[in-house]
Protein backbone atom coordinates (compact mmCIF):
# COMPACT_ATOMS: atom_id res chain seq x y z
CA UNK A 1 11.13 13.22 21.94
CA UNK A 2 10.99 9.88 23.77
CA UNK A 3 9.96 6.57 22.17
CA UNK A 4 9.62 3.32 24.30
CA UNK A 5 10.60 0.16 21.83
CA UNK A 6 9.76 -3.39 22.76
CA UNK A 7 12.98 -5.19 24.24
CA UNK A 8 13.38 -7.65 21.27
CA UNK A 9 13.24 -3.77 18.66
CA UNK A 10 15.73 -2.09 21.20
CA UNK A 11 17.81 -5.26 21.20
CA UNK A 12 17.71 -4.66 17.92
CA UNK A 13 18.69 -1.41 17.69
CA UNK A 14 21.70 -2.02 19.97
CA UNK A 15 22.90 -4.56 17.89
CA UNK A 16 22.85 -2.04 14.79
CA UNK A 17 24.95 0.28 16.56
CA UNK A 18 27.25 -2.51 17.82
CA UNK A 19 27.89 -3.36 14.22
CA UNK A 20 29.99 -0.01 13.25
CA UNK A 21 27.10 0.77 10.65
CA UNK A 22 25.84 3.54 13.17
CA UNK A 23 27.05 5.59 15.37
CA UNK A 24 23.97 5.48 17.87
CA UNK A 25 20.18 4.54 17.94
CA UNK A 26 19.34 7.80 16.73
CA UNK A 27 20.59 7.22 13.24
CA UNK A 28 19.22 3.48 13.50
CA UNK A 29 16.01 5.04 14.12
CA UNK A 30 16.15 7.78 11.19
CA UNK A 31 17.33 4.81 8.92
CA UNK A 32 14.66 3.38 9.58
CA UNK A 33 11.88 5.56 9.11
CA UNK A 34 13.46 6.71 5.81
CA UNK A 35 13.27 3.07 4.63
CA UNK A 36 9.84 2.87 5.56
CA UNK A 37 9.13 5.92 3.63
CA UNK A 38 10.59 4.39 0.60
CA UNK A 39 8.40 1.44 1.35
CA UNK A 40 5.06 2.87 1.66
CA UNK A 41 6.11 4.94 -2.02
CA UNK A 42 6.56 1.51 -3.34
CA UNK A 43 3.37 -0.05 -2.44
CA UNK A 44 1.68 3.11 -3.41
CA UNK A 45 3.00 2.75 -7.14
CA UNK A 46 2.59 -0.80 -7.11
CA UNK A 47 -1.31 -0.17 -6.21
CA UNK A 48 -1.36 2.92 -9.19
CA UNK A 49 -0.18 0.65 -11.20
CA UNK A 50 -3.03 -2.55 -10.36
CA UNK A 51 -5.53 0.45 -10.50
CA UNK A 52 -4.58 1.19 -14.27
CA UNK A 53 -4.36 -2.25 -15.72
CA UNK A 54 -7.98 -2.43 -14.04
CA UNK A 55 -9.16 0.50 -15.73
CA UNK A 56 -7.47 -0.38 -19.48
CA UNK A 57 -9.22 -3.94 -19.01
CA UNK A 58 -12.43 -1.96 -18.26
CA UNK A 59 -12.03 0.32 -21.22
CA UNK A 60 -11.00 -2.72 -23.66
CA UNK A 61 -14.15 -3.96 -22.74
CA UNK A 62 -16.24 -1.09 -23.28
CA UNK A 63 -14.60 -0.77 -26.67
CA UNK A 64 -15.46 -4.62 -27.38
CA UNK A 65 -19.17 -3.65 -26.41
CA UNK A 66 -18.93 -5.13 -23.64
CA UNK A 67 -20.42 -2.65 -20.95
CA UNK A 68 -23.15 -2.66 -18.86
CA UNK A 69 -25.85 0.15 -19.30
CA UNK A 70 -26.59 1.65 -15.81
CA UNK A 71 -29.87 3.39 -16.03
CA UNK A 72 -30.20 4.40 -12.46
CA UNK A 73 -29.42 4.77 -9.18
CA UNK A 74 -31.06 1.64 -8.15
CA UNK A 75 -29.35 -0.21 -11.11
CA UNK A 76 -25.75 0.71 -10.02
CA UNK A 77 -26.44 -0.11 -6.18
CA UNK A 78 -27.60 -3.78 -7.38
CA UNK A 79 -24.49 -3.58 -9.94
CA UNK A 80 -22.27 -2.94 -6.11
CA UNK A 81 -23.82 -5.35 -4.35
CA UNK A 82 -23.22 -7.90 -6.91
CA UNK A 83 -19.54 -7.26 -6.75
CA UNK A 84 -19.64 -7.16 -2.85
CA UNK A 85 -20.91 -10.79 -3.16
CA UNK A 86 -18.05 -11.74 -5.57
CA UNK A 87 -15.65 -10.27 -2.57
């Protein structure tokens, strides 16, 4: 496999390898891609986590009596475009 990097990421790159920590671009590369891995895991839990304080705060309000009583279809689009607004 080829890759073509920008010269400012092979720059970069070179400068990595020029530092002892690795032995060639390769292993900058793999580095690299395992970091961003680790990353994107990360932001995935992070947005698990958002998603379940949303839902408890939902629920607490149901409990409260708080809900809204959909009754149709037409009642939940309204209920989505209401929210789209608030976006």
């Amino acid at each position: 496999m080829h890759i073509s990097l920008t010269p400012e990421l092979e720059s970069r790159v070179k400068a990595k390898v020029e530092s002892g920590l690795y032995n060639n671009a390769s292993e900058v590369i793999r580095e690299a891609l395992r970091f961003m891995e680790t990353h994107e895991e990360w932001i995935n839990e992070i947005k698990l986590a958002r998603l379940r304080e949303q839902l408890q705060i939902g629920v607490d309000q149901l409990d409260r009596g708080q809900g809204i009583k959909i009754e149709s279809k037409k009642g939940l689009d309204r209920l989505f475009d209401a929210v789209r607004g608030d976006l």
